[in-house]
C-alpha atoms as a PDB file:
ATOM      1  CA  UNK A   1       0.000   0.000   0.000  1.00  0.00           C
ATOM      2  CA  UNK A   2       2.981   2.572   1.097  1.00  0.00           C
ATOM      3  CA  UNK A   3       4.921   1.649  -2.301  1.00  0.00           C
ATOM      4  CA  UNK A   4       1.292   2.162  -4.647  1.00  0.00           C
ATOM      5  CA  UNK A   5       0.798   5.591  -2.766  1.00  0.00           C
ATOM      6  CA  UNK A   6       4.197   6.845  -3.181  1.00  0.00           C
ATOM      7  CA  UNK A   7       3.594   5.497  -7.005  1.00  0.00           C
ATOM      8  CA  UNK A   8       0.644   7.994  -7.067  1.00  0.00           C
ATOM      9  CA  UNK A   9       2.475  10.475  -5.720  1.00  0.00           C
ATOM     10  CA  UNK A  10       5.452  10.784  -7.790  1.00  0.00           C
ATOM     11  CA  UNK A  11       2.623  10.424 -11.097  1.00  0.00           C
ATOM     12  CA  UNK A  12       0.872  13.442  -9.463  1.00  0.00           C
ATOM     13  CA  UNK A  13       3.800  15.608  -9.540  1.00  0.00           C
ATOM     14  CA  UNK A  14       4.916  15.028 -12.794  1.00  0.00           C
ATOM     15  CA  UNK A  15       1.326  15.361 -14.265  1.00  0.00           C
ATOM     16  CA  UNK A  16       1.556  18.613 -11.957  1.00  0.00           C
ATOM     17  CA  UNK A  17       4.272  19.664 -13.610  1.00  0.00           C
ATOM     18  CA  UNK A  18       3.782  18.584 -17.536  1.00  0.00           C
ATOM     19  CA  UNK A  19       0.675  20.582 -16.927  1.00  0.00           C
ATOM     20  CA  UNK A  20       2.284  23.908 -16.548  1.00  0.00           C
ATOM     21  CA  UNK A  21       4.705  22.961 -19.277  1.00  0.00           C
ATOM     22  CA  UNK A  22       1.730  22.423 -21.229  1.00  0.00           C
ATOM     23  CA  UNK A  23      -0.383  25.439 -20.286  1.00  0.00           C
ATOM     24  CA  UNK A  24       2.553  27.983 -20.806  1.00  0.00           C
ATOM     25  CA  UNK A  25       2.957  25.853 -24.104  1.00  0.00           C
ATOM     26  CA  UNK A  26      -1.027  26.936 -24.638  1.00  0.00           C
ATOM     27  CA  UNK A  27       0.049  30.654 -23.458  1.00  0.00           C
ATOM     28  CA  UNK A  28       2.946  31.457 -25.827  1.00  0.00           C
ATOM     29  CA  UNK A  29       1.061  29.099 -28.707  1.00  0.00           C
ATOM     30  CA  UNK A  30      -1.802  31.638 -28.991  1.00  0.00           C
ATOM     31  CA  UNK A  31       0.423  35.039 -27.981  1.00  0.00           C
ATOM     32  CA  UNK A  32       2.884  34.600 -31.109  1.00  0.00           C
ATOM     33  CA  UNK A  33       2.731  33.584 -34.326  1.00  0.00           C
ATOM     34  CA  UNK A  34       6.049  31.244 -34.488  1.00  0.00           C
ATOM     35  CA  UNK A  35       6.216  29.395 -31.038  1.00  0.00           C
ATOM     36  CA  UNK A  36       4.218  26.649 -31.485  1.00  0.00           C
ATOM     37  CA  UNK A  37       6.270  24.992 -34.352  1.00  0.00           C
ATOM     38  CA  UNK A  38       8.365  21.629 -34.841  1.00  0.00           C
ATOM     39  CA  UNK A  39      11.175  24.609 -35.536  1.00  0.00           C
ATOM     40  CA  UNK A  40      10.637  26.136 -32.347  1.00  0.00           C
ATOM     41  CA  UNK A  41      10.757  22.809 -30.011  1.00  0.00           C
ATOM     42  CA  UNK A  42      13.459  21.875 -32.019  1.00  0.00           C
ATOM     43  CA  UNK A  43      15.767  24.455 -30.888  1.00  0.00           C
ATOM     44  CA  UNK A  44      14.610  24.546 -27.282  1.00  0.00           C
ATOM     45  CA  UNK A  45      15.639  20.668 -27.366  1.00  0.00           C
ATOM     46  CA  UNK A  46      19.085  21.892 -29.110  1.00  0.00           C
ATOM     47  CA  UNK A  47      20.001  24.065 -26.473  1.00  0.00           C
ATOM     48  CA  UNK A  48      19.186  22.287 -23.057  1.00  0.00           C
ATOM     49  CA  UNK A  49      21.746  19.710 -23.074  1.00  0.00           C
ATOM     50  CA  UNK A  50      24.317  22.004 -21.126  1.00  0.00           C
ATOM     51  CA  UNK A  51      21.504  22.908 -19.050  1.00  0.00           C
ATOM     52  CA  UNK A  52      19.781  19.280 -18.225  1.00  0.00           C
ATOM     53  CA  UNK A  53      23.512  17.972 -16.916  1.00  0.00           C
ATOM     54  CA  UNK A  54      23.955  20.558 -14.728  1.00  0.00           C
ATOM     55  CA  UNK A  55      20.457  20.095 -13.101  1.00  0.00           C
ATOM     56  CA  UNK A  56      21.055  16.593 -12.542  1.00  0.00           C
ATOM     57  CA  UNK A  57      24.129  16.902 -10.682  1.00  0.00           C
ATOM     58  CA  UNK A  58      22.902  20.063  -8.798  1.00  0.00           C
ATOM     59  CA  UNK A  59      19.920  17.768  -7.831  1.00  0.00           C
ATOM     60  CA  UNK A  60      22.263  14.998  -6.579  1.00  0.00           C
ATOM     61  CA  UNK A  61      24.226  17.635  -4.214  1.00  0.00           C
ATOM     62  CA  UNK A  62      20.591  18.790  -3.333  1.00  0.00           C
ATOM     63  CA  UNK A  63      19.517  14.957  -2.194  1.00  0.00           C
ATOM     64  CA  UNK A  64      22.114  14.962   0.791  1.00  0.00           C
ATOM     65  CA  UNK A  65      21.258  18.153   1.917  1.00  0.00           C
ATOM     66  CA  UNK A  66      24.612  20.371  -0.001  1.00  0.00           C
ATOM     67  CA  UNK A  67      24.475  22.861  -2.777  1.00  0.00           C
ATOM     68  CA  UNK A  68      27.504  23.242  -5.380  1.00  0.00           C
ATOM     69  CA  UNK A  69      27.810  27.231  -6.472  1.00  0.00           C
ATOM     70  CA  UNK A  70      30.562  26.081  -8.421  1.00  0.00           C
ATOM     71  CA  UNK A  71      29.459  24.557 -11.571  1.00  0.00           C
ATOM     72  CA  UNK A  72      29.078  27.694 -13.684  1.00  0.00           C
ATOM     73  CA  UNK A  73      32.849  28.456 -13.204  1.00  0.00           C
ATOM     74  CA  UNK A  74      34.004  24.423 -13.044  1.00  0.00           C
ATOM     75  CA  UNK A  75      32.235  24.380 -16.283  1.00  0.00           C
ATOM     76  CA  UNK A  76      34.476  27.441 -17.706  1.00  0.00           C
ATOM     77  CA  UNK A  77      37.726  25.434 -16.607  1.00  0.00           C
ATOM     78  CA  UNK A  78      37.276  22.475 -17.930  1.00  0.00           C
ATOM     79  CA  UNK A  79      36.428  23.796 -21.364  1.00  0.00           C
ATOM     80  CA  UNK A  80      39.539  25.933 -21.038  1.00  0.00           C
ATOM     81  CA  UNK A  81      41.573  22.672 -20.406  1.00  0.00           C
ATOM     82  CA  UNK A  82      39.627  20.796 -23.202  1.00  0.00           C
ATOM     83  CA  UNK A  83      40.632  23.722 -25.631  1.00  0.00           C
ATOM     84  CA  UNK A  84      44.304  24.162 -24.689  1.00  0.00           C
ATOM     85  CA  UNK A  85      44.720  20.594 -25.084  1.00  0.00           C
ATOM     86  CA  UNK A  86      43.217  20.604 -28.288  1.00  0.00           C
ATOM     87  CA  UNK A  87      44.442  23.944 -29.857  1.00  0.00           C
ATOM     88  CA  UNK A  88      48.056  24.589 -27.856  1.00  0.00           C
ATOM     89  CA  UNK A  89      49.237  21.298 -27.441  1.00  0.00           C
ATOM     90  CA  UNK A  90      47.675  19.552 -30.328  1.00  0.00           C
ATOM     91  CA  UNK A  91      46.759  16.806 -28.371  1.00  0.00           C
ATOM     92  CA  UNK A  92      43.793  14.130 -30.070  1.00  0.00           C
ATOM     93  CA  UNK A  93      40.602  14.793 -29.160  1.00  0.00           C
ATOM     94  CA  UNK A  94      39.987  11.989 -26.632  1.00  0.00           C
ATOM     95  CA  UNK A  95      43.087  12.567 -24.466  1.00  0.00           C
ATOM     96  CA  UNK A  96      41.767  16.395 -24.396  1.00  0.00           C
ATOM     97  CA  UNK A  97      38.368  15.091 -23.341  1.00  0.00           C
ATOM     98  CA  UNK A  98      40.371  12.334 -20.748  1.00  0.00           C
ATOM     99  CA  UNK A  99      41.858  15.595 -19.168  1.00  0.00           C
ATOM    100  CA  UNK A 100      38.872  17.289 -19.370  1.00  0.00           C
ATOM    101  CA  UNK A 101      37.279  14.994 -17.277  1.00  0.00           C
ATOM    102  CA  UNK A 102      39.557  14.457 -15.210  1.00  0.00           C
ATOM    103  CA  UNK A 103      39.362  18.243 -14.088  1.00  0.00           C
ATOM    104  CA  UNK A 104      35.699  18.348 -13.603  1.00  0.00           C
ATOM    105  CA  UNK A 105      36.424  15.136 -11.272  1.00  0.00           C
ATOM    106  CA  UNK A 106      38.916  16.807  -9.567  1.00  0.00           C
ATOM    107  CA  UNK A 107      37.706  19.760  -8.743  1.00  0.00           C
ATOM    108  CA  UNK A 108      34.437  18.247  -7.207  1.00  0.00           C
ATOM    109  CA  UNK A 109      36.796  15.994  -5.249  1.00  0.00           C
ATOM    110  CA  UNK A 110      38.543  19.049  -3.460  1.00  0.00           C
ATOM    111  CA  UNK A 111      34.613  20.382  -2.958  1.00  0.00           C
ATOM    112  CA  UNK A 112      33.390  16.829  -1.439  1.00  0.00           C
ATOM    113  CA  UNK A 113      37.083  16.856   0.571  1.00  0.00           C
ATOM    114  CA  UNK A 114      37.345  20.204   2.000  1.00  0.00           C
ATOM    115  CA  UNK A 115      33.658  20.122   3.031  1.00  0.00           C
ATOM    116  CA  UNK A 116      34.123  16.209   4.653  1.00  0.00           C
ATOM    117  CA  UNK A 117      37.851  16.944   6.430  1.00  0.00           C
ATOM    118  CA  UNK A 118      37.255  20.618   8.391  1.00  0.00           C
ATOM    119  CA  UNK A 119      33.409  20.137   8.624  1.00  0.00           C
ATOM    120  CA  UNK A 120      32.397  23.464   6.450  1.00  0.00           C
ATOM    121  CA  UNK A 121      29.558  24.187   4.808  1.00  0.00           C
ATOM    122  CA  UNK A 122      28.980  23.148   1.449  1.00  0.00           C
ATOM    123  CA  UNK A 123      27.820  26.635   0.150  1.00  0.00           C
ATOM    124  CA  UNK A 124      30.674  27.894   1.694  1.00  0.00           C
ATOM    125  CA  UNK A 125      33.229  25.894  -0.110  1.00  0.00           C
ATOM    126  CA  UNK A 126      31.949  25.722  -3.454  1.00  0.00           C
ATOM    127  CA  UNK A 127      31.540  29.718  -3.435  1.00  0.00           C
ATOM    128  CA  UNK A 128      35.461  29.329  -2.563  1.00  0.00           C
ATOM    129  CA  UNK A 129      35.591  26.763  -5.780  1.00  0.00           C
ATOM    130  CA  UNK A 130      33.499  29.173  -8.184  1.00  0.00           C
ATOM    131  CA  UNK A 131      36.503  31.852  -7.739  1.00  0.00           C
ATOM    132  CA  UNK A 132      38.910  29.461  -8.142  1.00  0.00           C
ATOM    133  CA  UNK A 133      37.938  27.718 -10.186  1.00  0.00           C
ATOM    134  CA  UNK A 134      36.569  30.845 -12.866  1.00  0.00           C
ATOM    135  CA  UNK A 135      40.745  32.205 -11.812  1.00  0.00           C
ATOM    136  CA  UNK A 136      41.882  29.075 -13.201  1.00  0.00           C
ATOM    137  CA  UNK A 137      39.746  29.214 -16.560  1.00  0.00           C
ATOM    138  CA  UNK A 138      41.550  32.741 -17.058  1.00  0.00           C
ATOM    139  CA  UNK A 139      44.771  31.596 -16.507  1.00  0.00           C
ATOM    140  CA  UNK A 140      44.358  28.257 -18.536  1.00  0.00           C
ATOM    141  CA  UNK A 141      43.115  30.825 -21.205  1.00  0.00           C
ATOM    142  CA  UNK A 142      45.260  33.766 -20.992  1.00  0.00           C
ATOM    143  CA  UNK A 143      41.853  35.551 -20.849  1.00  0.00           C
ATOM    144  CA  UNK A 144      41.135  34.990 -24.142  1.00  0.00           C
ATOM    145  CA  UNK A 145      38.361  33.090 -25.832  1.00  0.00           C
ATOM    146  CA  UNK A 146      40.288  29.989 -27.679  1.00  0.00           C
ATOM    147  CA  UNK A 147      38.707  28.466 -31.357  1.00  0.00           C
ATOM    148  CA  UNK A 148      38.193  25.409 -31.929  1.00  0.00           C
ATOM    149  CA  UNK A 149      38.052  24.347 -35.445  1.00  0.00           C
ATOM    150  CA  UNK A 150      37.396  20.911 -37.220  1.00  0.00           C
ATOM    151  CA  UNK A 151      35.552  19.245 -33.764  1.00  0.00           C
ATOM    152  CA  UNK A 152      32.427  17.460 -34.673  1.00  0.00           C
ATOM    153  CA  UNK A 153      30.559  17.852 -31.590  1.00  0.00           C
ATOM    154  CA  UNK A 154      27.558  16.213 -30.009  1.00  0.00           C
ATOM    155  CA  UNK A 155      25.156  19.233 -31.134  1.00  0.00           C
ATOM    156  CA  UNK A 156      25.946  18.756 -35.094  1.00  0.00           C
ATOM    157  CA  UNK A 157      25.013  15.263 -34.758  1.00  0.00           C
ATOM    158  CA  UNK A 158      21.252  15.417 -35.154  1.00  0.00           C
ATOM    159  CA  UNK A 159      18.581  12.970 -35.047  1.00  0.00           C
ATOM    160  CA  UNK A 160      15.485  13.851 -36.664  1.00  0.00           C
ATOM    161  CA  UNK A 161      16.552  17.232 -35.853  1.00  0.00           C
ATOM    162  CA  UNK A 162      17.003  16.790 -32.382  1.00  0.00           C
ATOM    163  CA  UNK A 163      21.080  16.584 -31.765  1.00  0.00           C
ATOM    164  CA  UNK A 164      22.949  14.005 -29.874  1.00  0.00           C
ATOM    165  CA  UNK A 165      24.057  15.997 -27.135  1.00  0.00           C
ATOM    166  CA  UNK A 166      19.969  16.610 -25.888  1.00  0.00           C
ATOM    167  CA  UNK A 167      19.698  12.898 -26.126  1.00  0.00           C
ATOM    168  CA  UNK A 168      22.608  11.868 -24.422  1.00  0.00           C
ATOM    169  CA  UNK A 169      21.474  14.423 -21.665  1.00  0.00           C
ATOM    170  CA  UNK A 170      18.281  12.798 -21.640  1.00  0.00           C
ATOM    171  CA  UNK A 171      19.767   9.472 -21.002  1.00  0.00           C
ATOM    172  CA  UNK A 172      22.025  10.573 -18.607  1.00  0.00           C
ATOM    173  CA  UNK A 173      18.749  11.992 -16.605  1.00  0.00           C
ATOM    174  CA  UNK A 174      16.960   8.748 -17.107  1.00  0.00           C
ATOM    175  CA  UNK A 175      19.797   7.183 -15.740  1.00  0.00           C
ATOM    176  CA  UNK A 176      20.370   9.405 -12.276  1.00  0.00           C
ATOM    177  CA  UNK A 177      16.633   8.939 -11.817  1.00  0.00           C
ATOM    178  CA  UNK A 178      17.301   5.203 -11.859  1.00  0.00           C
ATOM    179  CA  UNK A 179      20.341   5.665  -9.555  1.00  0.00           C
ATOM    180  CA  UNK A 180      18.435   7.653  -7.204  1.00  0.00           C
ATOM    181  CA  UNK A 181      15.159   5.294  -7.093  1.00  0.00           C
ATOM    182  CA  UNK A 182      16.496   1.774  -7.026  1.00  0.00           C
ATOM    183  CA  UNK A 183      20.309   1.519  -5.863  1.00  0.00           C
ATOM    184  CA  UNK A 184      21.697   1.454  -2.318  1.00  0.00           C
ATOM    185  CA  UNK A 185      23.481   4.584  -2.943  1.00  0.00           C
ATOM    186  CA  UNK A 186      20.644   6.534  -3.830  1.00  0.00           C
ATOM    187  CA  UNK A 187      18.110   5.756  -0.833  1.00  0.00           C
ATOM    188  CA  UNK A 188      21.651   6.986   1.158  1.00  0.00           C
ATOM    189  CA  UNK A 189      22.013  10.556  -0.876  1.00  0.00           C
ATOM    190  CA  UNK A 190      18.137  10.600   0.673  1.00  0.00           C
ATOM    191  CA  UNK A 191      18.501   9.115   3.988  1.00  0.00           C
ATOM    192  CA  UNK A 192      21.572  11.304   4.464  1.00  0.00           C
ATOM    193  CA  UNK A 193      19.710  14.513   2.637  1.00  0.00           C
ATOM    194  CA  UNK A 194      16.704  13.126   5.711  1.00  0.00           C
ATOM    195  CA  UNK A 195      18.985  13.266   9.046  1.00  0.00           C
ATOM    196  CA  UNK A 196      22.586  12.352   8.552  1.00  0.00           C
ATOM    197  CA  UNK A 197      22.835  11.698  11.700  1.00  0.00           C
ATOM    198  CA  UNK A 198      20.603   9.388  12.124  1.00  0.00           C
ATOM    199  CA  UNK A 199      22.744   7.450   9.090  1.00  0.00           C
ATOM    200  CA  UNK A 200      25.973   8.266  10.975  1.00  0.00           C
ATOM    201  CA  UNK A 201      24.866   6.074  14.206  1.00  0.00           C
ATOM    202  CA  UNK A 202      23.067   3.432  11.819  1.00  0.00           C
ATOM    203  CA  UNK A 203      26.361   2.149  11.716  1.00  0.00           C
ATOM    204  CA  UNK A 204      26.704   3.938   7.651  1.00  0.00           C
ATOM    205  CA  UNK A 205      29.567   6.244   7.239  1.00  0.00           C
ATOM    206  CA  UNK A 206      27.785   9.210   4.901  1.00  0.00           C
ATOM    207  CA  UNK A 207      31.413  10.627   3.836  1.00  0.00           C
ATOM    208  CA  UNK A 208      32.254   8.574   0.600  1.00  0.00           C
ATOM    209  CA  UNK A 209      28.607   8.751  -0.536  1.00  0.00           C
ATOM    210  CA  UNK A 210      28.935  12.528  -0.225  1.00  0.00           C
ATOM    211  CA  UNK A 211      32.371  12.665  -1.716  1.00  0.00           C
ATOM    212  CA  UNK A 212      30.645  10.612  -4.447  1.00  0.00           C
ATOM    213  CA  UNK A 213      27.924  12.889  -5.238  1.00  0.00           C
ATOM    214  CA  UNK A 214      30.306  16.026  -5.395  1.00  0.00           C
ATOM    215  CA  UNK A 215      32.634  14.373  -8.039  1.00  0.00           C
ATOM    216  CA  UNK A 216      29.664  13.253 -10.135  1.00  0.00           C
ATOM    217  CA  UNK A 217      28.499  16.719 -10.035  1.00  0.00           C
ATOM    218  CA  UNK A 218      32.155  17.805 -11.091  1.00  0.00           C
ATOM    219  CA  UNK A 219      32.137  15.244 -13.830  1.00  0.00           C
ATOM    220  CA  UNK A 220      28.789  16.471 -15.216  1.00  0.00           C
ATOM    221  CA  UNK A 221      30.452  19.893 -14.704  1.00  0.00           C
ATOM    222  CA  UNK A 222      32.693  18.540 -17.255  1.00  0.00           C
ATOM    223  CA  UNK A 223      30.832  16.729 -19.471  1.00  0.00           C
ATOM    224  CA  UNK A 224      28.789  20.001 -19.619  1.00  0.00           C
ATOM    225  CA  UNK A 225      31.647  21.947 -20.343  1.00  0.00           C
ATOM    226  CA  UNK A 226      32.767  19.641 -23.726  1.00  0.00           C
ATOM    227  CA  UNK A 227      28.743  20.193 -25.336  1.00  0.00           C
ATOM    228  CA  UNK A 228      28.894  23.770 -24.431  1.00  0.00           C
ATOM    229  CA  UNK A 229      32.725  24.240 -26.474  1.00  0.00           C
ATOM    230  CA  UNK A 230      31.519  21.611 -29.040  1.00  0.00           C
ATOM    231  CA  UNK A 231      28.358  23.786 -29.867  1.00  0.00           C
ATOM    232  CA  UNK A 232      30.298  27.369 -29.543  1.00  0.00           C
ATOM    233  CA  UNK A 233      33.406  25.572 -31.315  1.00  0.00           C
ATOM    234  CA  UNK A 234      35.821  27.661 -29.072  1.00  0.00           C
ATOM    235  CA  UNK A 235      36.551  27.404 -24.811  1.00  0.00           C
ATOM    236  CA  UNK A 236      35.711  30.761 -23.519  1.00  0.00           C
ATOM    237  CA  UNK A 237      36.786  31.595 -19.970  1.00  0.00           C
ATOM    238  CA  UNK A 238      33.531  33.421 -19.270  1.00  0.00           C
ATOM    239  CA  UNK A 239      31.316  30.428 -19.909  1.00  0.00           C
ATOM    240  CA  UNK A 240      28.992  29.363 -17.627  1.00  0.00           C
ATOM    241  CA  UNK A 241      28.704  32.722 -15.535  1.00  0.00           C
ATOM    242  CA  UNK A 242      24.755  32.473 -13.594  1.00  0.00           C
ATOM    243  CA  UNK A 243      24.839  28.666 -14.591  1.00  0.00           C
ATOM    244  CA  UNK A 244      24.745  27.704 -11.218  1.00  0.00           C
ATOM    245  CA  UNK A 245      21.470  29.982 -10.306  1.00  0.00           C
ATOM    246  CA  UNK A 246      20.019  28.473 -13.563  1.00  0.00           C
ATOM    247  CA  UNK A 247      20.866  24.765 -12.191  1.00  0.00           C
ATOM    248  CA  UNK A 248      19.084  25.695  -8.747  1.00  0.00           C
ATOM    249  CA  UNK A 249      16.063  27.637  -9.902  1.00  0.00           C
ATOM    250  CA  UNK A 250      15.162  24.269 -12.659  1.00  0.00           C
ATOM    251  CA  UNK A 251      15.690  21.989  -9.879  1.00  0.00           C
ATOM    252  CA  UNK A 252      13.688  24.086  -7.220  1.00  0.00           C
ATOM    253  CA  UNK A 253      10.961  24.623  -9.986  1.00  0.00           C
ATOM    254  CA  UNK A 254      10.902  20.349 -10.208  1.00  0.00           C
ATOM    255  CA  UNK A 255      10.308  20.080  -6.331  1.00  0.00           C
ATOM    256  CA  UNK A 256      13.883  18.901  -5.193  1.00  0.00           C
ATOM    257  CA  UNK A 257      13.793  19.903  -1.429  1.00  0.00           C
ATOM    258  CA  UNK A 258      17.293  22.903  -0.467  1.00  0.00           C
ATOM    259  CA  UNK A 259      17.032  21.182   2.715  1.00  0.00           C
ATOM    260  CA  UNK A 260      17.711  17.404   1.177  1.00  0.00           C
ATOM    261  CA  UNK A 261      15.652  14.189   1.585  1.00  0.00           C
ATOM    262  CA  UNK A 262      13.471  14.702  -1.462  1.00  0.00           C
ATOM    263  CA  UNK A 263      14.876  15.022  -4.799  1.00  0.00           C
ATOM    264  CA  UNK A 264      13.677  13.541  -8.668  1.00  0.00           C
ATOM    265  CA  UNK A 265      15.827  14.044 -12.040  1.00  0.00           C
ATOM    266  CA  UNK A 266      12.540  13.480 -13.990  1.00  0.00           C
ATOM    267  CA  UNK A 267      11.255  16.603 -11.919  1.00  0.00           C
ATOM    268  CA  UNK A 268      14.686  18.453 -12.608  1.00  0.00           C
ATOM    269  CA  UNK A 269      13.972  18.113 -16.414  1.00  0.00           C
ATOM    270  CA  UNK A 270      10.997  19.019 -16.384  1.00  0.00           C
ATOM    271  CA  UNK A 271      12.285  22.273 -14.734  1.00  0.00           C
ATOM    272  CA  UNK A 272      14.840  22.742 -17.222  1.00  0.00           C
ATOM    273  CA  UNK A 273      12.237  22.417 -19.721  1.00  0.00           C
ATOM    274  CA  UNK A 274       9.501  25.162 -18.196  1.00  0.00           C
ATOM    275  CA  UNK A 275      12.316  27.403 -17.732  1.00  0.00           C
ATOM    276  CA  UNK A 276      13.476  26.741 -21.701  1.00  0.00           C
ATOM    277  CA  UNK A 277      10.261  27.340 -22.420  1.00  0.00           C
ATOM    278  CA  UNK A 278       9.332  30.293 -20.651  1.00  0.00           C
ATOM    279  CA  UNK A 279      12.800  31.742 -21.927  1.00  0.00           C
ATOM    280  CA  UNK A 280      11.806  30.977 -25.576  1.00  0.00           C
ATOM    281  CA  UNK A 281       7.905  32.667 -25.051  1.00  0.00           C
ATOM    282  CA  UNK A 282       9.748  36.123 -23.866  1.00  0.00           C
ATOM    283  CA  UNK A 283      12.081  36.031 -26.339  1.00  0.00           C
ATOM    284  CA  UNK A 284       9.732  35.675 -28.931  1.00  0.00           C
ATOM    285  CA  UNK A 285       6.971  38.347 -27.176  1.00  0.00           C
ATOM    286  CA  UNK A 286       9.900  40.699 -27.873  1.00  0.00           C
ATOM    287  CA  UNK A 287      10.343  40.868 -23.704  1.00  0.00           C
ATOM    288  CA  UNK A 288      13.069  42.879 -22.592  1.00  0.00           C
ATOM    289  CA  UNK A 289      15.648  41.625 -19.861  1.00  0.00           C
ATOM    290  CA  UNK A 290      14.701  43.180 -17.082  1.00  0.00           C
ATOM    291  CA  UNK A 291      11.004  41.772 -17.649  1.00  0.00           C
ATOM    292  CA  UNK A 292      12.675  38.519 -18.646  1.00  0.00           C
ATOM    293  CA  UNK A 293      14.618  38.281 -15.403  1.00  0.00           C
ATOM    294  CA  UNK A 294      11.074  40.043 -13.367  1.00  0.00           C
ATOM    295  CA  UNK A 295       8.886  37.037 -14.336  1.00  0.00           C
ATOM    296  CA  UNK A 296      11.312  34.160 -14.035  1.00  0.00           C
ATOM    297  CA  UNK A 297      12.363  35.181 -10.888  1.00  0.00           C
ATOM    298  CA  UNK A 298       8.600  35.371 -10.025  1.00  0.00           C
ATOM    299  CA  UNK A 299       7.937  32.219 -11.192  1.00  0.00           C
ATOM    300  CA  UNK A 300      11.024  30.361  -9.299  1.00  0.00           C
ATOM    301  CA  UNK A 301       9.258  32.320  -6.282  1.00  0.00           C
ATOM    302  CA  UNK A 302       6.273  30.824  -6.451  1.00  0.00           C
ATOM    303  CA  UNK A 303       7.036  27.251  -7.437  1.00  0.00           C
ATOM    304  CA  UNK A 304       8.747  27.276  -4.062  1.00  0.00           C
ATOM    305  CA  UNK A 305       5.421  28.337  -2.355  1.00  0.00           C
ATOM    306  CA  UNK A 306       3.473  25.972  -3.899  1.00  0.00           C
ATOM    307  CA  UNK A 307       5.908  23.256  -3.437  1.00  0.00           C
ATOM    308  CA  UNK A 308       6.350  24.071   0.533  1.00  0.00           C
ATOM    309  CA  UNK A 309       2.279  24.217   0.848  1.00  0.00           C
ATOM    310  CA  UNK A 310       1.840  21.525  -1.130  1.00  0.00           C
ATOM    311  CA  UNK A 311       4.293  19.380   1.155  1.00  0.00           C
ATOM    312  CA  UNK A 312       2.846  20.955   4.449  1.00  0.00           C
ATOM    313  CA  UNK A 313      -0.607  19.414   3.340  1.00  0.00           C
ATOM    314  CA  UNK A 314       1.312  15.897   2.995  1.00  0.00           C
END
């Protein structure tokens, strides 16, 4: 009976939320002429990928209770390291993404370390990681943007219009969900996200699973950072400034919890794909920025509302 209710409940919030995707589909359909078109879904799906990655490792840091501020700028130094590689050093393409990798690894390492070893909090330490790391993509750099010419990337490969990249992102999503649902180490991201302390003297030691979850958000870091270069062709050391607000407001949007214990990728990407779409409506109602930033800002607001009172009621 517990597992069919839970069932219903997870349905209910992703009917909840394909609804609003649907109705602010309905809104922007009938307010301009050019929205509701294969064309236009089409490019909303093209330009998510960088987007979906990041919201499924900021909702895995989210599940034990942290938050990573870093991404945005651990995005911006791996693609400077994946562009050096490939443009300075002439180094093949899959030892540049190898050392690409490893960088996003590394650097959520020294996040999941620093915050395990001296006790800190994990908003404090990746805010320490955002300006190192976004110092490191300048100096990797020289401060300049770097072009990268004859990559085939993810985003020029394109099935039935829809590229590679969005797919693989997809996947990837599916994938975490499946993690987080039906392994041992995702009912510990939520038990520890629930009490950790209650973990701790359940005989479970919580520090590799959160070291874990901090390099895996590193590594998507990375992965992020290679789709984002491939689809600009060039590593630009201001890449990925505000990523990390974008990463929190889709996940907050799909329910994930800032205080841990509840968290869903599905929910995440559907997030990522209200906020895409709200993005795309604006754009196309000729909305300025400051409206642009006015109503999302509203709407992040207000998700959270609904979300705490809808919760409460629970």
């Amino acid at each position: 009976m517990k597992s069919t209710s839970s069932l219903r409940g997870l349905f209910a919030e992703y009917l909840g939320l394909a609804l609003v995707l649907i109705v602010l589909i309905a809104i922007f359909g009938l307010s301009t002429k050019n929205f509701f078109t294969p064309a236009t879904f089409r490019t909303i799906a093209n330009q998510i990928p960088v987007a979906i990655l990041l919201a499924v490792g900021m909702t895995l840091v989210l599940s034990i209770g942290g938050i990573d501020l870093s991404v945005g700028s651990v995005l911006a130094l791996c693609g400077g390291v994946f562009g050096l590689l490939l443009t300075k050093y002439q180094l093949p393409w899959p030892l540049a993404l190898a050392a690409c990798l490893a960088t996003g690894l590394a650097c959520g390492a020294v996040n999941g370390l620093v915050m395990i070893r001296w006790g800190l909090p994990s908003f404090i330490v990746t805010l320490g990681m955002l300006e190192m790391a976004r110092g490191g993509a300048y100096l990797v750099t020289d401060s300049r943007t770097m072009y990268i010419g004859g990559l085939v990337s993810l985003s020029e490969i394109r099935v039935a219009g829809v590229s590679a990249a969005f797919l693989l992102a997809v996947v990837l999503a599916l994938v975490a969900q499946i993690v987080l649902w039906r392994t041992v180490f995702g009912r510990y991201m939520i038990a520890i996200g629930t009490n950790e302390e209650v973990v701790r003297l359940s005989g479970i030691n919580p520090w590799p699973n959160k070291l874990t979850v901090f390099m895996l958000s590193g590594l998507l870091a990375a992965l992020a950072a290679v789709i984002h270069c491939g689809r600009l062709s060039s590593a630009d050391p201001n890449a990925g400034a505000g990523f990390e607000l974008q990463a929190i407001a889709a996940v907050v949007i799909g329910g994930t919890s800032l205080m841990g214990g509840r968290a869903s990728v599905v929910n995440s990407l559907f997030g990522v794909l209200i906020m895409a779409v709200l993005e795309t409506g604006l754009v196309q109602l000729q909305a300025g920025e400051p409206t642009k930033r006015l109503i999302t800002g509203a709407v992040i607001v207000i998700a959270v509302i609904i979300d705490r009172y809808r919760h409460r009621e629970k």
